[in-house]
PDB file of N, CA and C in Angstrom:
ATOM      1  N   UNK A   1      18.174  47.945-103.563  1.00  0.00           N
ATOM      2  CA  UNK A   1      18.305  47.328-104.873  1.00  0.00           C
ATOM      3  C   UNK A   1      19.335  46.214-104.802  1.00  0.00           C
ATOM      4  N   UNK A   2      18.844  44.903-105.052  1.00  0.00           N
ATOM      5  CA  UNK A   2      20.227  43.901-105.304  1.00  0.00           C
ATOM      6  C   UNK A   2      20.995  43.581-106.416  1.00  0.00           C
ATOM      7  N   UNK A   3      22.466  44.152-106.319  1.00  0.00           N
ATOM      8  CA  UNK A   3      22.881  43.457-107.705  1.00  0.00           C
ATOM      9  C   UNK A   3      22.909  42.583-107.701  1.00  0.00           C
ATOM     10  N   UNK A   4      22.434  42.288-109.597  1.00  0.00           N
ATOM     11  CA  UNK A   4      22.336  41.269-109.953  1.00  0.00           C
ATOM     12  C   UNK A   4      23.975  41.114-111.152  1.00  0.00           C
ATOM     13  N   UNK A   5      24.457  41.688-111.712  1.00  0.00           N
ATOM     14  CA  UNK A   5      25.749  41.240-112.074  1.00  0.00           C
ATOM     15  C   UNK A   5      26.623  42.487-111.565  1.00  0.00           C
ATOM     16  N   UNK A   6      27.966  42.350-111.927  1.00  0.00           N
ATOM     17  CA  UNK A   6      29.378  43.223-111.108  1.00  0.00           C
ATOM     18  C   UNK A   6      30.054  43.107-112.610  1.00  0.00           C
ATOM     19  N   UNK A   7      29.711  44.216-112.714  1.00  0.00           N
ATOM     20  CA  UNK A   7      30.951  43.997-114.738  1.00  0.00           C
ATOM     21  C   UNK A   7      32.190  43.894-114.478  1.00  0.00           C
ATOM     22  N   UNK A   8      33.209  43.429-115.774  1.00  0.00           N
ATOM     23  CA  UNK A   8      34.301  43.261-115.367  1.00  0.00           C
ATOM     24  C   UNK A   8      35.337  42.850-114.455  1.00  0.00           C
ATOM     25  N   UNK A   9      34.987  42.321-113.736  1.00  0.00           N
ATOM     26  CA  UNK A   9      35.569  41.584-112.704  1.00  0.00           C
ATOM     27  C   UNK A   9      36.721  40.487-112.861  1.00  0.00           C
ATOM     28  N   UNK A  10      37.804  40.382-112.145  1.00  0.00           N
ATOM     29  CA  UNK A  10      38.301  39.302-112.215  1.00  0.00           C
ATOM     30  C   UNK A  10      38.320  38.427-111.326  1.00  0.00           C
ATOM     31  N   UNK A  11      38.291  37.059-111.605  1.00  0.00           N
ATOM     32  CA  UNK A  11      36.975  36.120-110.882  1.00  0.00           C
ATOM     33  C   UNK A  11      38.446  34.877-110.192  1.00  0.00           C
ATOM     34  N   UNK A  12      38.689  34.607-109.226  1.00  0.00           N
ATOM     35  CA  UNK A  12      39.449  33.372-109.107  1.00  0.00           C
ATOM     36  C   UNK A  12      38.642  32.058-109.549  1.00  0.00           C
ATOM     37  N   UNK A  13      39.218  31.045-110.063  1.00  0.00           N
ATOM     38  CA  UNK A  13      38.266  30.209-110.418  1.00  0.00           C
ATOM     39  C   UNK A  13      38.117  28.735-109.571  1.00  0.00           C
ATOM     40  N   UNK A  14      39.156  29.263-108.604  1.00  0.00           N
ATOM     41  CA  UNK A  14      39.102  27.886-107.463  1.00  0.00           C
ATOM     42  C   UNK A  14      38.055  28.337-106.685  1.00  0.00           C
ATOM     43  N   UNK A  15      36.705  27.711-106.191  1.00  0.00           N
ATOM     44  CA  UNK A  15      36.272  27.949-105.169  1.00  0.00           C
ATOM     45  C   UNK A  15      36.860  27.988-103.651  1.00  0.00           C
ATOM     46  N   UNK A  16      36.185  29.041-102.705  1.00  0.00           N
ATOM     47  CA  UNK A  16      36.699  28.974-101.701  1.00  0.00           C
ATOM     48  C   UNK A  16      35.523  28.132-101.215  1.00  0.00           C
ATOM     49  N   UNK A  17      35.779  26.620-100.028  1.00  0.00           N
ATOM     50  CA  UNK A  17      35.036  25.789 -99.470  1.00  0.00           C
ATOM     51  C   UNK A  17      34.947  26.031 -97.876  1.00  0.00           C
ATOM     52  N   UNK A  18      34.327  27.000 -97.153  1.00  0.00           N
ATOM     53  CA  UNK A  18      34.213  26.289 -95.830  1.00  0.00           C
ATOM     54  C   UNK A  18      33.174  25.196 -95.205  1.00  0.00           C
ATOM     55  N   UNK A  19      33.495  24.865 -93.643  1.00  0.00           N
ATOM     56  CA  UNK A  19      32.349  24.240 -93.428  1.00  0.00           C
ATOM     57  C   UNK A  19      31.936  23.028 -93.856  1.00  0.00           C
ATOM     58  N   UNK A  20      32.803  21.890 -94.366  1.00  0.00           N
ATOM     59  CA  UNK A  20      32.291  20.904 -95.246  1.00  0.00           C
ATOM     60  C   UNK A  20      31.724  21.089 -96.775  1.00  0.00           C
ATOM     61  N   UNK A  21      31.809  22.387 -97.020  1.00  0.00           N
ATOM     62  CA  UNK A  21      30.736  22.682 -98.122  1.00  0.00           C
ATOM     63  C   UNK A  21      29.554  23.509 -98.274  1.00  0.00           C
ATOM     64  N   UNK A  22      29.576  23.621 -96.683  1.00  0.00           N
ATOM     65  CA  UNK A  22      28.436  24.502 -96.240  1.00  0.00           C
ATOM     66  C   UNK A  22      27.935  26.247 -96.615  1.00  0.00           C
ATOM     67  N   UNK A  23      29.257  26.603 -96.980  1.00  0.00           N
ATOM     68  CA  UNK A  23      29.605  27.828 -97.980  1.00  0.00           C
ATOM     69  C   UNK A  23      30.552  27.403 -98.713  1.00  0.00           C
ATOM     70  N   UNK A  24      30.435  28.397 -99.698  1.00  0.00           N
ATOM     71  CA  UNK A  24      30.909  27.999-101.015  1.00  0.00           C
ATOM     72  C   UNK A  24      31.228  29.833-101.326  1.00  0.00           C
ATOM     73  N   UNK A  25      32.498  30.190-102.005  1.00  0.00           N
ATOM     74  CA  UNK A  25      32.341  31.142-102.739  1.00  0.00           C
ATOM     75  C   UNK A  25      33.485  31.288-103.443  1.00  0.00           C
ATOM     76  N   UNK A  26      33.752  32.456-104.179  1.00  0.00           N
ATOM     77  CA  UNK A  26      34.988  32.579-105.302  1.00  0.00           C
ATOM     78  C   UNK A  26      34.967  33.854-104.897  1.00  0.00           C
ATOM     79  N   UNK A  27      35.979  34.315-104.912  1.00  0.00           N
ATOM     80  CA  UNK A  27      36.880  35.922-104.785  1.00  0.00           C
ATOM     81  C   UNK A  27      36.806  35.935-106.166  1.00  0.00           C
ATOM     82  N   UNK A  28      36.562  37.863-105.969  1.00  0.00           N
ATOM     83  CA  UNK A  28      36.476  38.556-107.500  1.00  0.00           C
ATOM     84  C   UNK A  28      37.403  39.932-106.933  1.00  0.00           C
ATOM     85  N   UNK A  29      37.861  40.656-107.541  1.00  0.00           N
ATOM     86  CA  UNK A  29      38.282  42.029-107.853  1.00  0.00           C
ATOM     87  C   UNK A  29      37.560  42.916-108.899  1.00  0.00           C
ATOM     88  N   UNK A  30      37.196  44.031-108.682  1.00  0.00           N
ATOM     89  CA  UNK A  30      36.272  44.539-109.499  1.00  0.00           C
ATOM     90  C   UNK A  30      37.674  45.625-109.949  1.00  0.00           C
ATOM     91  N   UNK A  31      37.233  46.178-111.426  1.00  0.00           N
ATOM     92  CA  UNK A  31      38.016  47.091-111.378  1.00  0.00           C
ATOM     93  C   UNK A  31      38.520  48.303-111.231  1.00  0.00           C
ATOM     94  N   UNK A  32      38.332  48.402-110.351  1.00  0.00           N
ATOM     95  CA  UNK A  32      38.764  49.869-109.356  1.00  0.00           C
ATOM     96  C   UNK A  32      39.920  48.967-108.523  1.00  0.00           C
ATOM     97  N   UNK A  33      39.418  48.137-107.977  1.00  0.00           N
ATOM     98  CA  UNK A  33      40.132  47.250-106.960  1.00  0.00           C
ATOM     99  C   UNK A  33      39.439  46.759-105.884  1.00  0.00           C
ATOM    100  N   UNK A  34      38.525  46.612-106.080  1.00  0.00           N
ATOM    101  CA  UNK A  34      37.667  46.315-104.641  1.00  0.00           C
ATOM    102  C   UNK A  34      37.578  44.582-104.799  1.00  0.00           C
ATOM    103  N   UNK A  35      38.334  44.689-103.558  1.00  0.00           N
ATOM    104  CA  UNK A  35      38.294  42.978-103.003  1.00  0.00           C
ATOM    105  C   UNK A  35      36.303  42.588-102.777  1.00  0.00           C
ATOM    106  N   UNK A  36      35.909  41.381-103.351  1.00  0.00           N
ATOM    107  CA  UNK A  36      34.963  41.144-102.666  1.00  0.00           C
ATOM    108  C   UNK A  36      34.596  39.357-103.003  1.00  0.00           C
ATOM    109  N   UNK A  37      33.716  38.762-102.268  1.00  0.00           N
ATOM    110  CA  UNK A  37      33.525  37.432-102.856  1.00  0.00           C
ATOM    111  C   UNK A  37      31.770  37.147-102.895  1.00  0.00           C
ATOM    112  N   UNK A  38      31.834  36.504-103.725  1.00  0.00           N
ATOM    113  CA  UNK A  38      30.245  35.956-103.830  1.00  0.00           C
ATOM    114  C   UNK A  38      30.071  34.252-103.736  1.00  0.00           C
ATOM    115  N   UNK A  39      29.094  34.481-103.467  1.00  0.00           N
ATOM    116  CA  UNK A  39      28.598  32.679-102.890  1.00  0.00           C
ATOM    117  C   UNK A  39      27.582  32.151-101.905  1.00  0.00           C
ATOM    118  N   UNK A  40      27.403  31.318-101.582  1.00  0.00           N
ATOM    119  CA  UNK A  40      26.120  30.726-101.084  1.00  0.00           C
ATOM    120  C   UNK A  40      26.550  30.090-100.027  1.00  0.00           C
ATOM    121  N   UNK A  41      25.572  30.220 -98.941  1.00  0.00           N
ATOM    122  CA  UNK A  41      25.375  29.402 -97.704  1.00  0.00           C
ATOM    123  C   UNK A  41      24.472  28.460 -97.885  1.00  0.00           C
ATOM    124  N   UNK A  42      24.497  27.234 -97.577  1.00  0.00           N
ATOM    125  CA  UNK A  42      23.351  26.179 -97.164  1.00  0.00           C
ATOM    126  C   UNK A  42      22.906  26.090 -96.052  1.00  0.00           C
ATOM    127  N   UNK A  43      21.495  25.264 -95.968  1.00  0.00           N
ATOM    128  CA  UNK A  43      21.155  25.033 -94.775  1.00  0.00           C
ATOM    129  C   UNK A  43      22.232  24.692 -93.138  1.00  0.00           C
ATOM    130  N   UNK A  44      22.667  25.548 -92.618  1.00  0.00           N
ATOM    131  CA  UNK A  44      23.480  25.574 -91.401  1.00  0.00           C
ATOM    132  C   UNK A  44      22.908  26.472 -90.113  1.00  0.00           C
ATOM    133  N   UNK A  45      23.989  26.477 -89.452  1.00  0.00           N
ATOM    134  CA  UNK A  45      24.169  27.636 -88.246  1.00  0.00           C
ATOM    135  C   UNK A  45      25.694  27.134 -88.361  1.00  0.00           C
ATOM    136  N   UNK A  46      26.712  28.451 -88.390  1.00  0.00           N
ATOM    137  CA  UNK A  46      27.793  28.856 -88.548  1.00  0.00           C
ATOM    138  C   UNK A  46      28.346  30.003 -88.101  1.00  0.00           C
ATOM    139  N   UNK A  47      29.796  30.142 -87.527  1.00  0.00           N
ATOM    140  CA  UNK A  47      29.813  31.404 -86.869  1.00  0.00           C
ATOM    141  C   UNK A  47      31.346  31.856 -88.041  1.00  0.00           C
ATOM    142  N   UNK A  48      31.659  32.771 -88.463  1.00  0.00           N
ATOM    143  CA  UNK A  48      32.430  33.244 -89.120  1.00  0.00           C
ATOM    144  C   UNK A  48      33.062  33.825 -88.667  1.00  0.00           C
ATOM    145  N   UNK A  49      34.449  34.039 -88.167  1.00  0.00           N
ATOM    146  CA  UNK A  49      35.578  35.531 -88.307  1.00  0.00           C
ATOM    147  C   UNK A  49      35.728  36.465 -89.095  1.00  0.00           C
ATOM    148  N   UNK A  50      36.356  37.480 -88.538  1.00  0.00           N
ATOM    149  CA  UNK A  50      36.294  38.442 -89.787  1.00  0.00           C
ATOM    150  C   UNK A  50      38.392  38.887 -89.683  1.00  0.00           C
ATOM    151  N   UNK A  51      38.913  39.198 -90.423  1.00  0.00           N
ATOM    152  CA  UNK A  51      39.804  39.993 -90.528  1.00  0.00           C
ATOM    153  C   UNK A  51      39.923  41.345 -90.528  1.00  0.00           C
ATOM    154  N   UNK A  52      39.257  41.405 -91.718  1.00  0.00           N
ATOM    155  CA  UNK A  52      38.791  42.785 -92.564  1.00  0.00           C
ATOM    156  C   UNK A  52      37.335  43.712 -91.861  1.00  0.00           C
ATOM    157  N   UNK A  53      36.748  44.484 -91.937  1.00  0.00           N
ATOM    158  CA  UNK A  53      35.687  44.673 -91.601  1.00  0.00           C
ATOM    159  C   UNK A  53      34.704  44.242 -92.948  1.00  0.00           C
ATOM    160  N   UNK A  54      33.652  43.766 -93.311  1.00  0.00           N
ATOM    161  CA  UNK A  54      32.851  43.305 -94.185  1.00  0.00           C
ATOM    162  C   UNK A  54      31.099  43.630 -93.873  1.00  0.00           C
ATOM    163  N   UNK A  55      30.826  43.812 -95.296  1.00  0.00           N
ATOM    164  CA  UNK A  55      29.486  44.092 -95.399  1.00  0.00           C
ATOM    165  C   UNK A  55      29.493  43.457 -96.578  1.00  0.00           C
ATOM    166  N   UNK A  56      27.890  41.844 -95.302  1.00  0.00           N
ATOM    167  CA  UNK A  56      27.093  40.831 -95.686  1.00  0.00           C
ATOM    168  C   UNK A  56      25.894  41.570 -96.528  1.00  0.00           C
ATOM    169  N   UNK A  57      25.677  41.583 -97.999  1.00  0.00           N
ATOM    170  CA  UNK A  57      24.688  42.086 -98.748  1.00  0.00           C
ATOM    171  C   UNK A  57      24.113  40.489 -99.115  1.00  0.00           C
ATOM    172  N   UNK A  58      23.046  40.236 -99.398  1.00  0.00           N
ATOM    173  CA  UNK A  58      21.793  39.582 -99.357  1.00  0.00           C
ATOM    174  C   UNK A  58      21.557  39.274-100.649  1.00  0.00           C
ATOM    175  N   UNK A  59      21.769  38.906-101.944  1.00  0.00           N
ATOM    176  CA  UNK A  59      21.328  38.956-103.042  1.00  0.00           C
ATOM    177  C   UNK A  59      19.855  37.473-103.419  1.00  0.00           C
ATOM    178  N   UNK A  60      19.681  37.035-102.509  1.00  0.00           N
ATOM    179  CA  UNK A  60      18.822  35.674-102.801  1.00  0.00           C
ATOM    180  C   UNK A  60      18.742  35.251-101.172  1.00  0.00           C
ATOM    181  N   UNK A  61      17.593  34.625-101.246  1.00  0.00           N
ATOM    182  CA  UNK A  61      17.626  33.389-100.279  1.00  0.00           C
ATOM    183  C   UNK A  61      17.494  34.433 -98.627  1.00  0.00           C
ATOM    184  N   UNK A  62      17.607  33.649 -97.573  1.00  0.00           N
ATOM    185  CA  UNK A  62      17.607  34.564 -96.188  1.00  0.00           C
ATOM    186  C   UNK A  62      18.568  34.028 -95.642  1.00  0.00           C
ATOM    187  N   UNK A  63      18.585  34.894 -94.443  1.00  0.00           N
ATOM    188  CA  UNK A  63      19.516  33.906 -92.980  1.00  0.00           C
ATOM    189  C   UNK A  63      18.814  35.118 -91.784  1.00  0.00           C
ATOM    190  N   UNK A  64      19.396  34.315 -90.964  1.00  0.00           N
ATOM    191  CA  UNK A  64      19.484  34.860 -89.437  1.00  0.00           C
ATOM    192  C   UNK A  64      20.712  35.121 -88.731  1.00  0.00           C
ATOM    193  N   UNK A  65      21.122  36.612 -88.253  1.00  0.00           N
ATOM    194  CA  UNK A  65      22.600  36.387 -87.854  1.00  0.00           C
ATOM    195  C   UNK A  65      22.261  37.338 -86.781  1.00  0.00           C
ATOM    196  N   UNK A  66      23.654  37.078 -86.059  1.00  0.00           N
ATOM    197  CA  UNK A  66      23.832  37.698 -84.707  1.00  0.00           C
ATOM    198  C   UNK A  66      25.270  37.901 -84.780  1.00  0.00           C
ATOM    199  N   UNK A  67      25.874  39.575 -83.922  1.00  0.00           N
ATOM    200  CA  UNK A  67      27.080  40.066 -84.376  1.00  0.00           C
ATOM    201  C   UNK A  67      27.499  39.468 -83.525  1.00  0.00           C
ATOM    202  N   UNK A  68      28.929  39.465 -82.773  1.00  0.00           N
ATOM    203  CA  UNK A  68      29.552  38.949 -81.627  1.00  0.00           C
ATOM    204  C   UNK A  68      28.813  40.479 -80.885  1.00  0.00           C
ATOM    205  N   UNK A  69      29.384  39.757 -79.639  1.00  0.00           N
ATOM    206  CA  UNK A  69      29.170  41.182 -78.495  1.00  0.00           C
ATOM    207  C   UNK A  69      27.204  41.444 -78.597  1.00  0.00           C
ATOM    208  N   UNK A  70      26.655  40.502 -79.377  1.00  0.00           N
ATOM    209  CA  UNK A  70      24.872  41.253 -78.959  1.00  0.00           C
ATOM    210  C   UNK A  70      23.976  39.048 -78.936  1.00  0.00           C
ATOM    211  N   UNK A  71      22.860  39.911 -78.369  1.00  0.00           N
ATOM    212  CA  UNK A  71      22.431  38.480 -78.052  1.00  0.00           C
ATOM    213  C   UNK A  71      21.087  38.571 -79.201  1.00  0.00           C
ATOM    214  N   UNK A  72      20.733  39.258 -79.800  1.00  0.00           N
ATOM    215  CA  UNK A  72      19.847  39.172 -80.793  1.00  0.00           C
ATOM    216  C   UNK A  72      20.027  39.145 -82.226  1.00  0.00           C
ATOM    217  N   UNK A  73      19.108  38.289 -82.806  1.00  0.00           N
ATOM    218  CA  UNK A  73      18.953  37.681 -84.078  1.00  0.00           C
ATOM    219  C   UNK A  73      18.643  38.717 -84.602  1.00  0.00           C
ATOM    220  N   UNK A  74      18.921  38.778 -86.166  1.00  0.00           N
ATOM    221  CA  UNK A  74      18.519  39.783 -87.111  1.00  0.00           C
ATOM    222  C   UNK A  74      18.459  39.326 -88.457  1.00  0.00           C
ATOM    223  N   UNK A  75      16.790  39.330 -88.979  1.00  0.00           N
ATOM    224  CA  UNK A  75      16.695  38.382 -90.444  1.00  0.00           C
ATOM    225  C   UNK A  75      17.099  39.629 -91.574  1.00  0.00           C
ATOM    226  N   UNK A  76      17.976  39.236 -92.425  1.00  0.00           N
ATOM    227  CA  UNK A  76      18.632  39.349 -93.710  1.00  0.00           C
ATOM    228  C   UNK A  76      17.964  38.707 -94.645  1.00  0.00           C
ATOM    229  N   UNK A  77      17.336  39.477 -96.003  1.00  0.00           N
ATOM    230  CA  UNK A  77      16.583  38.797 -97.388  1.00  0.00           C
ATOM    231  C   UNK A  77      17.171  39.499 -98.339  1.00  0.00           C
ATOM    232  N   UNK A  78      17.020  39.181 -99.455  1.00  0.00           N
ATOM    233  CA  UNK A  78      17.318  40.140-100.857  1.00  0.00           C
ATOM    234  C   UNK A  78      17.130  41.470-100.539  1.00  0.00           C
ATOM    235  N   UNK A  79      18.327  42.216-100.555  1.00  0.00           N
ATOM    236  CA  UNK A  79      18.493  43.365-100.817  1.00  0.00           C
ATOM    237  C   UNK A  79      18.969  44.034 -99.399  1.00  0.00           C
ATOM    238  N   UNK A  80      19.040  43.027 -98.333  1.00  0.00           N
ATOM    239  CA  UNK A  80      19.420  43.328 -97.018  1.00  0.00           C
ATOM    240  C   UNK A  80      20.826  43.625 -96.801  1.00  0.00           C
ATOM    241  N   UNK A  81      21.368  44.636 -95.994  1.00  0.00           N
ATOM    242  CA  UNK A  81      23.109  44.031 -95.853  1.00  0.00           C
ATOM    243  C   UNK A  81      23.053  44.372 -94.575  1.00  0.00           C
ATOM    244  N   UNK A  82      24.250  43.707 -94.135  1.00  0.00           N
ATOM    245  CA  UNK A  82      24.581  44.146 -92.720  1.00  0.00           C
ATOM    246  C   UNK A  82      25.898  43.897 -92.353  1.00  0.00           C
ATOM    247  N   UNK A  83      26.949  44.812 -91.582  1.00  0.00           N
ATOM    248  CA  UNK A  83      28.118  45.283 -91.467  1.00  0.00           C
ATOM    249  C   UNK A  83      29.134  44.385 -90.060  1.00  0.00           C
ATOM    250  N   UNK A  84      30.241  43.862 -90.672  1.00  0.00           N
ATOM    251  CA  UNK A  84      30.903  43.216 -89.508  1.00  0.00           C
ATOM    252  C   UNK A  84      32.262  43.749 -89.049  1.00  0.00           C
ATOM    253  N   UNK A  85      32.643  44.238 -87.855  1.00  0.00           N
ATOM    254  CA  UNK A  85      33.568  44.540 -87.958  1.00  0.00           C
ATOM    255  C   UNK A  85      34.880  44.141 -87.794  1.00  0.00           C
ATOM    256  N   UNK A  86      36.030  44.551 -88.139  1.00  0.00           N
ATOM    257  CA  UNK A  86      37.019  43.979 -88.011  1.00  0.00           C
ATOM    258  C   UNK A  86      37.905  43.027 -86.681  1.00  0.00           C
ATOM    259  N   UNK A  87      38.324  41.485 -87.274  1.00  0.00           N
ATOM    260  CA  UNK A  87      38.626  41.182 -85.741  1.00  0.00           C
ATOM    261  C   UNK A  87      37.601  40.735 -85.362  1.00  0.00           C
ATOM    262  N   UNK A  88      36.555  40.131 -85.678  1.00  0.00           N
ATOM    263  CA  UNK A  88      35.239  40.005 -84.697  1.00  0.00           C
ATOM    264  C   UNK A  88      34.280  38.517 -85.635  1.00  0.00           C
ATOM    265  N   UNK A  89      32.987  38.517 -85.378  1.00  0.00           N
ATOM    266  CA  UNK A  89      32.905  37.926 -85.581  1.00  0.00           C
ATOM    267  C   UNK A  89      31.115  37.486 -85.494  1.00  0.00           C
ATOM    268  N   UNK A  90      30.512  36.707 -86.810  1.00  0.00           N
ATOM    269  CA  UNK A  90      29.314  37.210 -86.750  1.00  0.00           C
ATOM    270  C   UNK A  90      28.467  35.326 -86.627  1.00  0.00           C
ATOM    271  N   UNK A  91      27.579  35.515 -86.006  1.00  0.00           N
ATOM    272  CA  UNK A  91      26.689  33.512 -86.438  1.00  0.00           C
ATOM    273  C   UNK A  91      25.691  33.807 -87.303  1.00  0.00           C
ATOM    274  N   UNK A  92      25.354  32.965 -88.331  1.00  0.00           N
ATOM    275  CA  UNK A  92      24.662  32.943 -89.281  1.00  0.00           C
ATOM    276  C   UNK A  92      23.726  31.614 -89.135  1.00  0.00           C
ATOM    277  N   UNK A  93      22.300  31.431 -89.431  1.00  0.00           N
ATOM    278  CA  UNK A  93      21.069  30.726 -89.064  1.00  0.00           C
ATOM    279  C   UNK A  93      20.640  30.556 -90.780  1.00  0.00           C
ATOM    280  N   UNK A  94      21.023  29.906 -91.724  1.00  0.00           N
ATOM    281  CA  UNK A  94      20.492  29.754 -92.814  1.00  0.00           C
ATOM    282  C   UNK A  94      18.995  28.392 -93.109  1.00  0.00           C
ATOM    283  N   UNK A  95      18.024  28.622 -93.436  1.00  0.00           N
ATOM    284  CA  UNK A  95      16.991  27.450 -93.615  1.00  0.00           C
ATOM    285  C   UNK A  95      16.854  26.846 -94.711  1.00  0.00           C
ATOM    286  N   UNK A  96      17.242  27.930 -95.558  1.00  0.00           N
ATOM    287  CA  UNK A  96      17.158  27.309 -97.522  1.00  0.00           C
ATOM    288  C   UNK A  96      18.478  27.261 -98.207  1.00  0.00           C
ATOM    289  N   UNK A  97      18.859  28.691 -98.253  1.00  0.00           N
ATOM    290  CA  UNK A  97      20.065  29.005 -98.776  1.00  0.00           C
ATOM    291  C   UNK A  97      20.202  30.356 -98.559  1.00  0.00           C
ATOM    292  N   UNK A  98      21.308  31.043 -98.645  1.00  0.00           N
ATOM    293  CA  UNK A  98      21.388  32.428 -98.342  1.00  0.00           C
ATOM    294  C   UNK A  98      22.855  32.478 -99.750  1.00  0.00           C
ATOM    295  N   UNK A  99      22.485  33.475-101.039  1.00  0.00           N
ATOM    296  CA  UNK A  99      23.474  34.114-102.052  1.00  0.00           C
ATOM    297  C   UNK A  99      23.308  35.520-101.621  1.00  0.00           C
ATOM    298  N   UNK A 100      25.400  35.561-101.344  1.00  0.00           N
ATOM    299  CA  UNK A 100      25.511  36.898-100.573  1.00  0.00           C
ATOM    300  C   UNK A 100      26.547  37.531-101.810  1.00  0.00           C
ATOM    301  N   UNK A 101      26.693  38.871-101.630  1.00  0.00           N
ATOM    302  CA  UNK A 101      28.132  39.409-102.410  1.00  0.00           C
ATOM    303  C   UNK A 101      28.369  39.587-100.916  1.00  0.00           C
ATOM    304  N   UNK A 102      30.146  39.359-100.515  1.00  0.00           N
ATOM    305  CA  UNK A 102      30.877  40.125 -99.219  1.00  0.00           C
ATOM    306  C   UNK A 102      31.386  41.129 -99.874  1.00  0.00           C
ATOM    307  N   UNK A 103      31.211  42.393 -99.142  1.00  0.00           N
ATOM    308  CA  UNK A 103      32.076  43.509 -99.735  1.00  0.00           C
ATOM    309  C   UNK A 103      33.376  43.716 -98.246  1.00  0.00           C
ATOM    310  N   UNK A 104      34.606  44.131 -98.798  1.00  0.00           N
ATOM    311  CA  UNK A 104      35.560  44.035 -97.753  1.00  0.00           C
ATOM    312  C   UNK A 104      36.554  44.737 -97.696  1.00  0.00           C
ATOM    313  N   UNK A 105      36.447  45.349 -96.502  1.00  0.00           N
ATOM    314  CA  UNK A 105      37.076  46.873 -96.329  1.00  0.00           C
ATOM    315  C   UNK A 105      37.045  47.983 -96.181  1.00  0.00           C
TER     316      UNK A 105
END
């Protein structure tokens, strides 16, 4: 099932920009406390770090990613997620757009 809204949340209202622009997202806090951000990839190939460990959920759009440490692609669509772990680091293959929630931690 993909969510489609996160109630209550508190939303930063600066976007976060990587990439030229190439992602785009805003940090929210839900209230319990759960760190997470939502936002969109554009047409790229991009490789991301992680700090935190994070789980990429899928809400729109596709991509293609590959974890560090494996040599195969794995397609992600609405309602897909898939888990990164901490310290590490994942490449992403977007063709249209890819709207993700990150969940983190």
């Amino acid at each position: 099932m993909t969510i489609e809204h996160i109630q209550g949340v508190s939303i930063a209202t600066k976007a976060n920009v990587f990439f030229d622009g190439k992602c785009v997202s805003h940090a929210i806090v839900t209230p319990s406390g759960e760190k997470k951000s939502v936002g969109v990839v554009l047409p790229s190939h991009l490789t991301f770090n992680t700090a935190a460990p994070e789980i990429m959920e899928c809400v729109a759009g596709a991509c293609e990613y590959k974890l560090a440490g494996s040599d195969i692609w794995q397609h992600s669509a609405a309602g897909d997620k898939f888990s990164v772990g901490a310290n590490s680091s994942f490449e992403i293959k977007v063709a249209e757009s890819y709207h993700y929630i990150c969940h983190f931690g």
